[in-house]
C-alpha atoms as a PDB file:
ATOM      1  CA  UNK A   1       0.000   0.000   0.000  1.00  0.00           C
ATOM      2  CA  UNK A   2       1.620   3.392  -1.037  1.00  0.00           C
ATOM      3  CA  UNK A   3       1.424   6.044   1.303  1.00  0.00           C
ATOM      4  CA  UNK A   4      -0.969   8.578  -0.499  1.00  0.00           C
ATOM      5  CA  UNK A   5      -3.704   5.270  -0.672  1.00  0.00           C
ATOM      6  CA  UNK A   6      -2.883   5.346   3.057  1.00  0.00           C
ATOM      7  CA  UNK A   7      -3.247   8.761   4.258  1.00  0.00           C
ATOM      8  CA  UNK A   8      -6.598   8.929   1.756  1.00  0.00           C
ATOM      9  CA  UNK A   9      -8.155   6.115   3.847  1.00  0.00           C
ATOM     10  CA  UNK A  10      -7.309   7.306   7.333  1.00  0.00           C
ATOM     11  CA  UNK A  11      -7.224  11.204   6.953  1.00  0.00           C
ATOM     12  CA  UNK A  12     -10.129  11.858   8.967  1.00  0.00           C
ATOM     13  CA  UNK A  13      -8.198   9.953  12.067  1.00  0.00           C
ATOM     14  CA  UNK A  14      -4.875  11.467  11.452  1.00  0.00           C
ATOM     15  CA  UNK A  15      -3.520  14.359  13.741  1.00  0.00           C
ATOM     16  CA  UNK A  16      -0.126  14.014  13.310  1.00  0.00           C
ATOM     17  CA  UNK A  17       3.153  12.442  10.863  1.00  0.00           C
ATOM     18  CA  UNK A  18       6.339  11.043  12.234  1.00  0.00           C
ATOM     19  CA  UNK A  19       8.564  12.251   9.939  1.00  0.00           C
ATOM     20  CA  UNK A  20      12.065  11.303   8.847  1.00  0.00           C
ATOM     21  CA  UNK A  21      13.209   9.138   5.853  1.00  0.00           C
ATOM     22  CA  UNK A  22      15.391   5.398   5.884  1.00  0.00           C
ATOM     23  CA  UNK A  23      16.579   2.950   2.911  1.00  0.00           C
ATOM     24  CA  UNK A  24      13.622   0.971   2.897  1.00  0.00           C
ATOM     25  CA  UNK A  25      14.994  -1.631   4.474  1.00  0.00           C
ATOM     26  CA  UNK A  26      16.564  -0.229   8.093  1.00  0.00           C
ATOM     27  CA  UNK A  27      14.448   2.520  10.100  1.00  0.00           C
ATOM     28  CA  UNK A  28      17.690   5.037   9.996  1.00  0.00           C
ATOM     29  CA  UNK A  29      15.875   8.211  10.780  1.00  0.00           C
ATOM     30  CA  UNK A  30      17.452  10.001   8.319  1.00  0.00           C
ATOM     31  CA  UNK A  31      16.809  13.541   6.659  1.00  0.00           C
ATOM     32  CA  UNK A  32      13.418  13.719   4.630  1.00  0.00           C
ATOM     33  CA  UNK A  33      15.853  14.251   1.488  1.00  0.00           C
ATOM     34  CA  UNK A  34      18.237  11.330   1.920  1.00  0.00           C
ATOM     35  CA  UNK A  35      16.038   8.374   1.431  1.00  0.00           C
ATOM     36  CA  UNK A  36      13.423   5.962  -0.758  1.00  0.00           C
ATOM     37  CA  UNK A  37      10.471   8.273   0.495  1.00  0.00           C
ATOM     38  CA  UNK A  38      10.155  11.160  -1.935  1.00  0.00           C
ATOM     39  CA  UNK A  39       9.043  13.805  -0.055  1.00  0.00           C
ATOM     40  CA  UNK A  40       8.356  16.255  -3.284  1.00  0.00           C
ATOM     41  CA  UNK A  41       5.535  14.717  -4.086  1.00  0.00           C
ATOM     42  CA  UNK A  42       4.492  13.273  -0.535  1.00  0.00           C
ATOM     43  CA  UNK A  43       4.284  16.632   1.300  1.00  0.00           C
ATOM     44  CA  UNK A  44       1.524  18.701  -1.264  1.00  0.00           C
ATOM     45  CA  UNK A  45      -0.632  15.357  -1.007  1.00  0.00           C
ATOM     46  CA  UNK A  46      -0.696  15.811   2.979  1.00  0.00           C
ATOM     47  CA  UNK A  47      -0.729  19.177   3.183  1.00  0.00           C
ATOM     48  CA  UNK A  48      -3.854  18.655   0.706  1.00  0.00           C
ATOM     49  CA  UNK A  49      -5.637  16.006   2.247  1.00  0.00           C
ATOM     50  CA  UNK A  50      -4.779  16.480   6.431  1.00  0.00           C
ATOM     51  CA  UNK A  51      -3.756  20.262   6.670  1.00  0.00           C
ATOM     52  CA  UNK A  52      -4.552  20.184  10.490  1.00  0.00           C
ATOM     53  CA  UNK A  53      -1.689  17.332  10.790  1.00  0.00           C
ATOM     54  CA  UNK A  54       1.151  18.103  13.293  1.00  0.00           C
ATOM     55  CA  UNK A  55       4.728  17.293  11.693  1.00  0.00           C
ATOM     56  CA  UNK A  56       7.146  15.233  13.989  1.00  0.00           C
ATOM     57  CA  UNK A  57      10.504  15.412  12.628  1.00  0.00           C
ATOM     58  CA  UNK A  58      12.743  12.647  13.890  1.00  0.00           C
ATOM     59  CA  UNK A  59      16.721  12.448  13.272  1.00  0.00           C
ATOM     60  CA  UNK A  60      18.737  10.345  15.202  1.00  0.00           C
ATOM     61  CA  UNK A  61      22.414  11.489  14.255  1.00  0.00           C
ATOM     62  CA  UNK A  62      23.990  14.201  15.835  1.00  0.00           C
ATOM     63  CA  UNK A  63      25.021  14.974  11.974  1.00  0.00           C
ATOM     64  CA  UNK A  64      21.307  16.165  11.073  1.00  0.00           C
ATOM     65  CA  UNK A  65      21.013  18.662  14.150  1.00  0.00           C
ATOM     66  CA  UNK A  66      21.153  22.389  14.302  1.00  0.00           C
ATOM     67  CA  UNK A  67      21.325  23.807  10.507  1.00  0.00           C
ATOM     68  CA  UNK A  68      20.206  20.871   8.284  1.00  0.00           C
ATOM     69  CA  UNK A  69      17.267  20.395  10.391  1.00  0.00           C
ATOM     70  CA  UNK A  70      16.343  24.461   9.971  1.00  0.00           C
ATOM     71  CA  UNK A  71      17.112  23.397   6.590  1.00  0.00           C
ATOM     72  CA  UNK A  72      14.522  20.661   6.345  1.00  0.00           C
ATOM     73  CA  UNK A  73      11.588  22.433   8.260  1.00  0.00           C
ATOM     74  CA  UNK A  74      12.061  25.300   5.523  1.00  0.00           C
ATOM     75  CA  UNK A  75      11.735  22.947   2.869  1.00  0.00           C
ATOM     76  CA  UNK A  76       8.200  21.539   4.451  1.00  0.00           C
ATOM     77  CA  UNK A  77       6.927  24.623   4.850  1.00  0.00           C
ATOM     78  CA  UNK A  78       7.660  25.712   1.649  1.00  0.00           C
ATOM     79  CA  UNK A  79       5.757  22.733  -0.321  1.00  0.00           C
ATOM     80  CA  UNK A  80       2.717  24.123  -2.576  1.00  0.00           C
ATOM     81  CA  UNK A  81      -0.472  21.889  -2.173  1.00  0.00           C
ATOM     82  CA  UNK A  82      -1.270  20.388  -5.125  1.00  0.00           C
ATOM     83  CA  UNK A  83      -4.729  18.744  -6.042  1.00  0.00           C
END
């Protein structure tokens, strides 16, 4: 099941995304660029579909702190929503 079939069936429950990115095999926590998830495409579909969702961003390596985390909460809010 792909993620936008996902968030379709349960937006009315959702109130929040845990958000980070992996290899899609290991949960690595990694930045929402570096990874199988492509968030270009995922992030106009929720901000579409559950605008009232809270964003959790998750990073695990001291690597992704401080300015490539400002980094990736700039690029969220900056997505368009797309229909």
């Amino acid at each position: 099941m792909g993620h936008e079939k996902l968030i379709e069936d349960l937006k009315d429950q959702i109130i929040g995304f845990h958000l980070h990115n992996n290899d899609g095999v290991r949960d690595l926590h990694n930045r929402l660029n570096d990874g199988t998830i492509d968030f270009d495409d995922l992030m106009p579909f929720i901000k579409l579909k559950v605008p009232q969702a809270s964003w959790i961003i998750e990073y695990t390596r001291p690597i992704y702190h401080g300015q490539p985390f400002i980094e990736d909460i700039a690029m969220l809010m900056n997505y368009e929503v797309s229909e």
